[in-house]
C-alpha atoms as a PDB file:
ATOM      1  CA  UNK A   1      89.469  24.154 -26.980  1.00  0.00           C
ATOM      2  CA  UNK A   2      87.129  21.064 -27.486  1.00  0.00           C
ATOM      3  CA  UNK A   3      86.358  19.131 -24.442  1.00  0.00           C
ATOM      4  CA  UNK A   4      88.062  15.651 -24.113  1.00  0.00           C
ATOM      5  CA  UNK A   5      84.983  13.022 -24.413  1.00  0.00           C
ATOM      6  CA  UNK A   6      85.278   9.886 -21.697  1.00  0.00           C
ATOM      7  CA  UNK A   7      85.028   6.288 -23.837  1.00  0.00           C
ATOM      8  CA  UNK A   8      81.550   5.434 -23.089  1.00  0.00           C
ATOM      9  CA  UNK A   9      81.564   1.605 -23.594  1.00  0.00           C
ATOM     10  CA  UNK A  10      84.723   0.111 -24.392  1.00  0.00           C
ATOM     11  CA  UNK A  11      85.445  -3.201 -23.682  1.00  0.00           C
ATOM     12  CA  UNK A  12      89.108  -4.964 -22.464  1.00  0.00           C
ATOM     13  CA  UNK A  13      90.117  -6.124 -26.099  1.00  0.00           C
ATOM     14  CA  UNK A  14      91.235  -9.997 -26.043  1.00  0.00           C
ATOM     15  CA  UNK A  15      92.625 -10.553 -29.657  1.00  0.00           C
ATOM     16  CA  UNK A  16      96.242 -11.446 -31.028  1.00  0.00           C
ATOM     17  CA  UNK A  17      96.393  -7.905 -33.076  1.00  0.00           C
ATOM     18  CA  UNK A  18      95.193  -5.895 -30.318  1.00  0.00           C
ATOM     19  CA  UNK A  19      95.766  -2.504 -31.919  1.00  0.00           C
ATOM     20  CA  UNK A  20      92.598  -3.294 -35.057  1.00  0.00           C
ATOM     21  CA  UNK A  21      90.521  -4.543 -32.176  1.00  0.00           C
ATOM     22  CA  UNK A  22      91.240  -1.085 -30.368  1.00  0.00           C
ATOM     23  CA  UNK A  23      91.038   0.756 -33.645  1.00  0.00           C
ATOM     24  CA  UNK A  24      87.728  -0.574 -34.381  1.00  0.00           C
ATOM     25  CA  UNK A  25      85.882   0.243 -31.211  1.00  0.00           C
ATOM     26  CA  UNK A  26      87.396   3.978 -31.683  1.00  0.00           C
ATOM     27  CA  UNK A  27      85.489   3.120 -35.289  1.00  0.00           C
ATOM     28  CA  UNK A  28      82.447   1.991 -34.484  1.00  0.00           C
ATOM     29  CA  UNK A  29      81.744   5.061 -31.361  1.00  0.00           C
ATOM     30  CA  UNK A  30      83.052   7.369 -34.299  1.00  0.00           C
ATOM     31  CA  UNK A  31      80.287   6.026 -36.982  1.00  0.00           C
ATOM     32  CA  UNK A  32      77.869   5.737 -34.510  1.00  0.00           C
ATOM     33  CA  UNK A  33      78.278   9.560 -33.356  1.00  0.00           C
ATOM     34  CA  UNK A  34      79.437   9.126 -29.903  1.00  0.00           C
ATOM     35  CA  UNK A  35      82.498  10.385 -30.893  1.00  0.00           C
ATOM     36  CA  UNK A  36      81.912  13.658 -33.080  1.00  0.00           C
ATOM     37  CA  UNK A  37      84.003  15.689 -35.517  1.00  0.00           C
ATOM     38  CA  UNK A  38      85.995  17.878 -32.913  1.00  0.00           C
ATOM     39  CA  UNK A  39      86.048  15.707 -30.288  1.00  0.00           C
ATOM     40  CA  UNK A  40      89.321  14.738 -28.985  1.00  0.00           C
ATOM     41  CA  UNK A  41      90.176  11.527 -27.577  1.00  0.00           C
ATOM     42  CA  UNK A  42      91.521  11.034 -24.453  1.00  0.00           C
ATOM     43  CA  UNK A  43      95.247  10.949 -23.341  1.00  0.00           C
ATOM     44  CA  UNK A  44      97.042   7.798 -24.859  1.00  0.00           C
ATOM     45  CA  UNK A  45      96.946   6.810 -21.055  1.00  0.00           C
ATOM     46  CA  UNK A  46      93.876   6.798 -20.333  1.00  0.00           C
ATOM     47  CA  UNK A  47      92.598   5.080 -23.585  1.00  0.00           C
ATOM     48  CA  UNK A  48      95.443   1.981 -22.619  1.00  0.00           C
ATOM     49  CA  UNK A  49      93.383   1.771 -19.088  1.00  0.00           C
ATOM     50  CA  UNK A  50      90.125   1.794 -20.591  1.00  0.00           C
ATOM     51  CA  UNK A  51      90.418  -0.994 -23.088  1.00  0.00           C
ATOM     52  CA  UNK A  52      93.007  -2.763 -20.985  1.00  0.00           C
ATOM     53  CA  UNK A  53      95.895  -3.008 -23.253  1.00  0.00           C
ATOM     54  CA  UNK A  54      99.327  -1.065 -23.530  1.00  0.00           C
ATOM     55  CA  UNK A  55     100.460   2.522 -24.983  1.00  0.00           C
ATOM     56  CA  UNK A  56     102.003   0.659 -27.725  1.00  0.00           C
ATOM     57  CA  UNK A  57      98.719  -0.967 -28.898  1.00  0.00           C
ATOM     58  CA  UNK A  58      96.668   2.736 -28.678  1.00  0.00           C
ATOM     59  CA  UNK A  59      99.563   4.443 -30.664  1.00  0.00           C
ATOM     60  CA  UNK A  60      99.118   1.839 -33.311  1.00  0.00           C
ATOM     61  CA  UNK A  61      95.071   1.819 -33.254  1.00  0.00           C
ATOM     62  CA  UNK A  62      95.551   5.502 -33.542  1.00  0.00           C
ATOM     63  CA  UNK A  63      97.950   5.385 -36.618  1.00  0.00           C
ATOM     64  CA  UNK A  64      96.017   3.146 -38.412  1.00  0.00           C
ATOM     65  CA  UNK A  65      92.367   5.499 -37.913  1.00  0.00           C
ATOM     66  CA  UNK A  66      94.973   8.539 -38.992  1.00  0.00           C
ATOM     67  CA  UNK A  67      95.583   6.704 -41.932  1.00  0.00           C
ATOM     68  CA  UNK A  68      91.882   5.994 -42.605  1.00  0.00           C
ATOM     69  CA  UNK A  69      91.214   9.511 -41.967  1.00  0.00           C
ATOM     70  CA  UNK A  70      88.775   9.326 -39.053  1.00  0.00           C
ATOM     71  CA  UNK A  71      91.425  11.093 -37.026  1.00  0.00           C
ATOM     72  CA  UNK A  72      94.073  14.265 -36.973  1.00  0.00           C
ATOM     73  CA  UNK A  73      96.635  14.892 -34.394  1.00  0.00           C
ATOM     74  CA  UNK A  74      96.831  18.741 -33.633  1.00  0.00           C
ATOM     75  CA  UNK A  75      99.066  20.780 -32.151  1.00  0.00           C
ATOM     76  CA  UNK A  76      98.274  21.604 -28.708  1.00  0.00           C
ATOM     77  CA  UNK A  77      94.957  19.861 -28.805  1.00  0.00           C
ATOM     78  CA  UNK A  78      95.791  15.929 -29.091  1.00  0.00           C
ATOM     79  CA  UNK A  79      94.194  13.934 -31.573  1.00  0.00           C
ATOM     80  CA  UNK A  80      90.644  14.902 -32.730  1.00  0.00           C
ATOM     81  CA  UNK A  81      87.866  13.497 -34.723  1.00  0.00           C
ATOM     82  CA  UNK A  82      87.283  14.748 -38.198  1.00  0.00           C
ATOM     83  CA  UNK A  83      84.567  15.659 -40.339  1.00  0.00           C
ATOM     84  CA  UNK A  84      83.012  12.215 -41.611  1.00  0.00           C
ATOM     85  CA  UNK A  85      83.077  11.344 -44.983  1.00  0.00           C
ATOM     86  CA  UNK A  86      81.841   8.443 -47.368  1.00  0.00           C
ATOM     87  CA  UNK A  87      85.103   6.881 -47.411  1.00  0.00           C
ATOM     88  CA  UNK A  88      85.428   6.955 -43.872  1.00  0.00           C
ATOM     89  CA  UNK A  89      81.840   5.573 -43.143  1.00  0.00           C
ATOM     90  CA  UNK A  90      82.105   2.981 -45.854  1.00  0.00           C
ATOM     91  CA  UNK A  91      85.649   1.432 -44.235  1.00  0.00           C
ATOM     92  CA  UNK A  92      84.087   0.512 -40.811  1.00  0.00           C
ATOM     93  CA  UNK A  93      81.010  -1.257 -42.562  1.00  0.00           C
ATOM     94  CA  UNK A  94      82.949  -3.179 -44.661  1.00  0.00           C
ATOM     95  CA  UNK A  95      85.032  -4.276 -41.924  1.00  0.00           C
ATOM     96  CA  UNK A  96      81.704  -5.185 -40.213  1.00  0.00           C
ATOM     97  CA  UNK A  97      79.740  -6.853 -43.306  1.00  0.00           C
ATOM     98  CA  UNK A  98      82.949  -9.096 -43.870  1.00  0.00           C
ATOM     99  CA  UNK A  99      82.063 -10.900 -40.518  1.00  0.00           C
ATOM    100  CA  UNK A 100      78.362 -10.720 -40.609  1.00  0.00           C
ATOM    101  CA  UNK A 101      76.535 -13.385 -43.021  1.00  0.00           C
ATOM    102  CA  UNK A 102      73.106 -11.530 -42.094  1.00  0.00           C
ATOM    103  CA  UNK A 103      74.181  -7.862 -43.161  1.00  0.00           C
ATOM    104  CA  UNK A 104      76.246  -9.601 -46.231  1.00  0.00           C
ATOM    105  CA  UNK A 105      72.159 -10.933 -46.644  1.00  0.00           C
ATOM    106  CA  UNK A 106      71.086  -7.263 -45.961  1.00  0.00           C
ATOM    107  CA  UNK A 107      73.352  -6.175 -49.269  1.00  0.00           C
ATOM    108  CA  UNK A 108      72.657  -8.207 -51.161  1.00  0.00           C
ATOM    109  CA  UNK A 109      68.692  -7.298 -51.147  1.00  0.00           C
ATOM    110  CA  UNK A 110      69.942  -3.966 -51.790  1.00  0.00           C
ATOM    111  CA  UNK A 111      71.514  -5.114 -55.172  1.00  0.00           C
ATOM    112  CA  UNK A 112      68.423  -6.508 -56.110  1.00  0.00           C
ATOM    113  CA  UNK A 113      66.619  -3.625 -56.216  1.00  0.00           C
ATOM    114  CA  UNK A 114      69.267  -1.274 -57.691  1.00  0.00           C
ATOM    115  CA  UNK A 115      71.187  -3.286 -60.664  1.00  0.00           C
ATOM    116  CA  UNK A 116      68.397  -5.465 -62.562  1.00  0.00           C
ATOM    117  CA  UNK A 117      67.122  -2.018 -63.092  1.00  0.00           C
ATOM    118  CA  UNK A 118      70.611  -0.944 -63.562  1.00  0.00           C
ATOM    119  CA  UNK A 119      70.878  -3.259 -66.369  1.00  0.00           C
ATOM    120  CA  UNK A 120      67.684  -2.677 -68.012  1.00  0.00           C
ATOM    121  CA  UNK A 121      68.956   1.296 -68.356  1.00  0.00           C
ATOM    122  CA  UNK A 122      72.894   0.001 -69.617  1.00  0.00           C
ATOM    123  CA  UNK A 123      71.076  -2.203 -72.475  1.00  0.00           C
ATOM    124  CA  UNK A 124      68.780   0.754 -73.581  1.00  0.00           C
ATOM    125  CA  UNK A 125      72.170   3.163 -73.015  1.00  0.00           C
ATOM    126  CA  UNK A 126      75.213   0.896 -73.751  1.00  0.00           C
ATOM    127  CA  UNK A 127      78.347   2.462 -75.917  1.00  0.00           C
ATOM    128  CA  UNK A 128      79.936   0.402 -78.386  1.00  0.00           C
ATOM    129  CA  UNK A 129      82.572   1.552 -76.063  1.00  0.00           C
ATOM    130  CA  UNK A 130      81.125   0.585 -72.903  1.00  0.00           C
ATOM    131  CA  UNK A 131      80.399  -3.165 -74.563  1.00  0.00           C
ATOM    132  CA  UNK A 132      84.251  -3.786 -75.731  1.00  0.00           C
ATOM    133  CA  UNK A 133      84.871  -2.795 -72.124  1.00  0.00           C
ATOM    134  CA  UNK A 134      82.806  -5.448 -70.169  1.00  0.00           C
ATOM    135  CA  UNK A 135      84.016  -8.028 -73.134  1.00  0.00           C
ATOM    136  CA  UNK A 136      87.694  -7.508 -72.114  1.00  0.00           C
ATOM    137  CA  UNK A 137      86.420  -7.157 -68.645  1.00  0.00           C
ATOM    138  CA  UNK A 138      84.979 -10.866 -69.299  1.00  0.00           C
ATOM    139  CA  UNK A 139      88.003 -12.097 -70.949  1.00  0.00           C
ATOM    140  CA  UNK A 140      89.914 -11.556 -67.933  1.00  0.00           C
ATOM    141  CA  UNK A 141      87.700 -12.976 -65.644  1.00  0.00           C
ATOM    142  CA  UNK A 142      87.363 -16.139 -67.789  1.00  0.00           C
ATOM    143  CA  UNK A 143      91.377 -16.436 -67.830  1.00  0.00           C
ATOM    144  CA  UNK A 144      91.736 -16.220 -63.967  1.00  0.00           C
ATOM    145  CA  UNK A 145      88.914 -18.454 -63.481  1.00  0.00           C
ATOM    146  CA  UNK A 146      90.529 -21.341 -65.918  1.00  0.00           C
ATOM    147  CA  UNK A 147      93.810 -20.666 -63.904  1.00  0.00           C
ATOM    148  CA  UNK A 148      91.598 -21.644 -60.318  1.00  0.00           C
ATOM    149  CA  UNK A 149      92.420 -17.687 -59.412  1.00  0.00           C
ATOM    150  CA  UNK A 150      89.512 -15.432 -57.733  1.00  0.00           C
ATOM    151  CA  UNK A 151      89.054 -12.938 -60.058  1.00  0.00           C
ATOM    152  CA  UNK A 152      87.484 -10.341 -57.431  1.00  0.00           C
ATOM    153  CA  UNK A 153      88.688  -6.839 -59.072  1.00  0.00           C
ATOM    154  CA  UNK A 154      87.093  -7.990 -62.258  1.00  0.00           C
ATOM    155  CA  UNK A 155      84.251  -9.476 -60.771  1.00  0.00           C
ATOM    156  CA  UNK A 156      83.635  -5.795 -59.231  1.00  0.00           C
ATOM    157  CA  UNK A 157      84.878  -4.146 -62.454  1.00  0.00           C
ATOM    158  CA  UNK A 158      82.121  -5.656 -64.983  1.00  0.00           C
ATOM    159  CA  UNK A 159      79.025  -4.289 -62.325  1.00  0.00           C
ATOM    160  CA  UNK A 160      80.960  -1.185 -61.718  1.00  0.00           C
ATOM    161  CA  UNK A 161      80.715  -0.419 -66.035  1.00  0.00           C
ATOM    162  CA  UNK A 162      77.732  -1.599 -66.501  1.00  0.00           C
ATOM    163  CA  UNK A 163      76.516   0.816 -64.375  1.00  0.00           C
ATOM    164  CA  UNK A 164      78.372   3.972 -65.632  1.00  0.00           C
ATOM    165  CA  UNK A 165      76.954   2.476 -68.972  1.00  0.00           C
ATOM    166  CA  UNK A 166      73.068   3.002 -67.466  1.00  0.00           C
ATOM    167  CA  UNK A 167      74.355   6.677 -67.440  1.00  0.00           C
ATOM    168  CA  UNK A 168      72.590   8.068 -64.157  1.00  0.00           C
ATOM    169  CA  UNK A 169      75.756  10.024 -62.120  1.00  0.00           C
ATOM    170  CA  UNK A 170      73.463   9.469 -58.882  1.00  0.00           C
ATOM    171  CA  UNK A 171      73.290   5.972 -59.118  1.00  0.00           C
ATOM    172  CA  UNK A 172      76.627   5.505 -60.034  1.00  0.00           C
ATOM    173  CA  UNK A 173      77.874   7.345 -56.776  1.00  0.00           C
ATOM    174  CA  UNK A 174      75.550   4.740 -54.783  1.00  0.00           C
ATOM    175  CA  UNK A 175      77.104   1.898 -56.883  1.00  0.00           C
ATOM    176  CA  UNK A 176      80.073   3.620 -55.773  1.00  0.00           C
ATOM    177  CA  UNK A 177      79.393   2.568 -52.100  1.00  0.00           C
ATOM    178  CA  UNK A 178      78.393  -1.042 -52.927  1.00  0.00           C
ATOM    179  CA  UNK A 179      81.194  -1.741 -54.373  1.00  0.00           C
ATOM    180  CA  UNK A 180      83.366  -0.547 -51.485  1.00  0.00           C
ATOM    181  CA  UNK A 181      81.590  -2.559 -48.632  1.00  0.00           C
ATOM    182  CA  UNK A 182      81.320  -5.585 -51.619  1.00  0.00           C
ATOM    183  CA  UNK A 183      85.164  -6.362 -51.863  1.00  0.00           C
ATOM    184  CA  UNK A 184      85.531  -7.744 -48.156  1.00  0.00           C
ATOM    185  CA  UNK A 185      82.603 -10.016 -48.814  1.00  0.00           C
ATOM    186  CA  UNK A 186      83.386 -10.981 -52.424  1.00  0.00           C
ATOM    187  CA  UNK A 187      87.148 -12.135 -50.357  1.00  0.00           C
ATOM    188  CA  UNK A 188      84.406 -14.683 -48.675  1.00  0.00           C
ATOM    189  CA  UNK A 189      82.493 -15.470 -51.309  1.00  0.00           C
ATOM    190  CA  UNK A 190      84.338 -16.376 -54.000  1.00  0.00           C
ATOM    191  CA  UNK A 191      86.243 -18.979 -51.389  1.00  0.00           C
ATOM    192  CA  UNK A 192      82.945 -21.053 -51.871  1.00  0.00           C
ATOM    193  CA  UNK A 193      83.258 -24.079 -54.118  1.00  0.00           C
ATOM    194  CA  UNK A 194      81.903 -22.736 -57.683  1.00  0.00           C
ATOM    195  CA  UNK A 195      81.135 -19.350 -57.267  1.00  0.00           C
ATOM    196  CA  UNK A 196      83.494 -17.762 -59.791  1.00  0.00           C
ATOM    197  CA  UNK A 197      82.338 -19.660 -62.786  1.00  0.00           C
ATOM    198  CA  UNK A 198      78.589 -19.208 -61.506  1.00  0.00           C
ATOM    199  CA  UNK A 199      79.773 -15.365 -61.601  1.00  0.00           C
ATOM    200  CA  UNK A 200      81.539 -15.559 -64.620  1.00  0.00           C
ATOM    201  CA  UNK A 201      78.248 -16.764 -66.479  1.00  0.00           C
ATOM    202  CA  UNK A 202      76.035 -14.353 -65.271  1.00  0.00           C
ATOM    203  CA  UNK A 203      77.945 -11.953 -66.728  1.00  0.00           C
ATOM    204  CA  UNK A 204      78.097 -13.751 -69.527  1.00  0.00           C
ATOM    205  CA  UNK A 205      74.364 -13.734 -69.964  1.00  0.00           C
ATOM    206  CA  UNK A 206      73.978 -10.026 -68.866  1.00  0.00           C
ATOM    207  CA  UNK A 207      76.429  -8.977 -72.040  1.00  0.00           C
ATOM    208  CA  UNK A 208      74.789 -11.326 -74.537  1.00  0.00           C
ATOM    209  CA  UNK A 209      71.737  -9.402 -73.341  1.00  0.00           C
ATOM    210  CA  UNK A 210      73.582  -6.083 -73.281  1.00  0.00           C
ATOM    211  CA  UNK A 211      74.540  -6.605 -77.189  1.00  0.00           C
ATOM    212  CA  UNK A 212      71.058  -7.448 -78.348  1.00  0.00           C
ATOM    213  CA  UNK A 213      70.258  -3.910 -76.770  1.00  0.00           C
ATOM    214  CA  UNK A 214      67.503  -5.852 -75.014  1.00  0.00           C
ATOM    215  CA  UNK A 215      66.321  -4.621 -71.599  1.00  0.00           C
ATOM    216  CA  UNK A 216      64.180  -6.898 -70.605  1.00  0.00           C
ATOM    217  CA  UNK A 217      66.104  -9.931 -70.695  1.00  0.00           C
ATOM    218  CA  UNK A 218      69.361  -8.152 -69.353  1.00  0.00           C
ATOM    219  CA  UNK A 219      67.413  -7.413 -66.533  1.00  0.00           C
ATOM    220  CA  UNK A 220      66.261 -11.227 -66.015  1.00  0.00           C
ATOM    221  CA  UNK A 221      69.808 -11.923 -66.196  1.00  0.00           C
ATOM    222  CA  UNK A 222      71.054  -9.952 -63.514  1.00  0.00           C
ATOM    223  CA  UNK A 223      68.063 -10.793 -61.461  1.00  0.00           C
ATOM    224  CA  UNK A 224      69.170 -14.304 -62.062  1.00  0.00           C
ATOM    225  CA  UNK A 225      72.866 -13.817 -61.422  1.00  0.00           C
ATOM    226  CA  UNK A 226      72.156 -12.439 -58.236  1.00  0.00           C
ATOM    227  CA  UNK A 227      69.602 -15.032 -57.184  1.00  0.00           C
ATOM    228  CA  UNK A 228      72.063 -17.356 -57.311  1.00  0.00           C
ATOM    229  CA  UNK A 229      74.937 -15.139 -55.503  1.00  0.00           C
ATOM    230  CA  UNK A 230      72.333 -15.334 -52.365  1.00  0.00           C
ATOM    231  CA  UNK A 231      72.123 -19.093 -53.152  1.00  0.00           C
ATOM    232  CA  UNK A 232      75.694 -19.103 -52.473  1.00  0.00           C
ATOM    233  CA  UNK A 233      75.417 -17.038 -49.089  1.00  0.00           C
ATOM    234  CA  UNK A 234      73.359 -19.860 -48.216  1.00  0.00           C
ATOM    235  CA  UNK A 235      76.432 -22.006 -47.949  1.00  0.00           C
ATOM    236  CA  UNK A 236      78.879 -19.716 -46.633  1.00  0.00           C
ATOM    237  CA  UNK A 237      79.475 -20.779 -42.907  1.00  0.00           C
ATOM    238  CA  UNK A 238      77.732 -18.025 -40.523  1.00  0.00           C
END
């Protein structure tokens, strides 16, 4: 039987939904590798005394990291740590990245050195398929945007086919991340004053570039469309 691991630095939680607050300290030790796949937690008891709230509030912080599969109950054992995955790695940063401006910085950097070259490969590689795609993509976006709506999932649609359309499988499973710890902070951005029509035409000038089959310039447009995303970090409140 795996030995029951003490929480090492868990602080009294002191927010109205006490059970996320517990649930993501569990998160953080987990992703951190304090807590490792086998591991049990501690009774419910003694997890209520150490971050100073009730049973009730650990059962729920446990249901939800069940549900995000970071943890199993077993028979006989309690409820143990599993076997990380990307999913379950990728949930606990977006969580973080949606409160810090300097890590939502941090990604951003990391977009501009993966998609302008993204887009230089999807304008020498582009279907006729993969073009109608991002154009009815586009057309959606543009609709939402006239109706004052956010248009996040097509926002994050449009990069996510233009880069199966560079057609590199590797890339596209690290485009796969992005775009998971990207939705939280595309919630944030896209609150700013302007930023869906500066996002609607960048992509507008990425798929004019994308149909002239021209690298070059579709990778100055993405370079441009996400100089001015980070522009618009720049007014997001810290």
């Amino acid at each position: 039987m795996n030995p029951v691991v003490a929480p090492p630095k868990f602080q009294p939680v002191r927010r109205t939904r006490v059970y996320e607050a517990v649930a993501a300290q569990i998160q953080k030790q987990i992703a951190d590798g304090v807590l490792r796949p086998g591991d049990r937690l501690p009774a419910e008891r003694e997890l209520a005394e150490a971050f100073g709230v009730s049973r009730a509030s650990v059962r729920d912080a446990i249901r939800v990291l069940e549900l995000a599969g970071m943890v199993v109950p077993r028979q006989g054992e309690g409820t143990v740590v599993r076997e990380l995955t990307l999913d379950t790695v990728v949930s606990p940063l977006a969580s973080v990245l949606l409160r810090r401006k300097d890590l939502l910085a941090d990604l951003l950097d990391a977009r501009r050195i993966i998609e302008p070259a993204l887009a230089y490969r999807a304008a020498q590689n582009a279907s006729d398929e993969d073009i109608q795609a991002m154009e009815e993509i586009l057309q959606r976006q543009s609709a939402k945007v006239r109706e004052e709506q956010p248009a996040i999932d097509e926002d994050t649609a449009f990069h996510y086919r233009l880069a199966t359309a560079a057609r590199n499988q590797v890339i596209l499973k690290v485009m796969d991340v992005l775009m998971d710890l990207l939705r939280e902070g595309r919630a944030r951005s896209f609150q700013v004053q302007g930023r869906p029509q500066r996002s609607l035409e960048g992509h507008r000038r990425i798929l004019a570039a994308l149909r002239r089959r021209d690298p070059q310039a579709a990778m100055h447009a993405m370079e441009r469309h996400l100089e001015e995303i980070g522009e618009i970090l720049q007014r997001m409140p810290a």
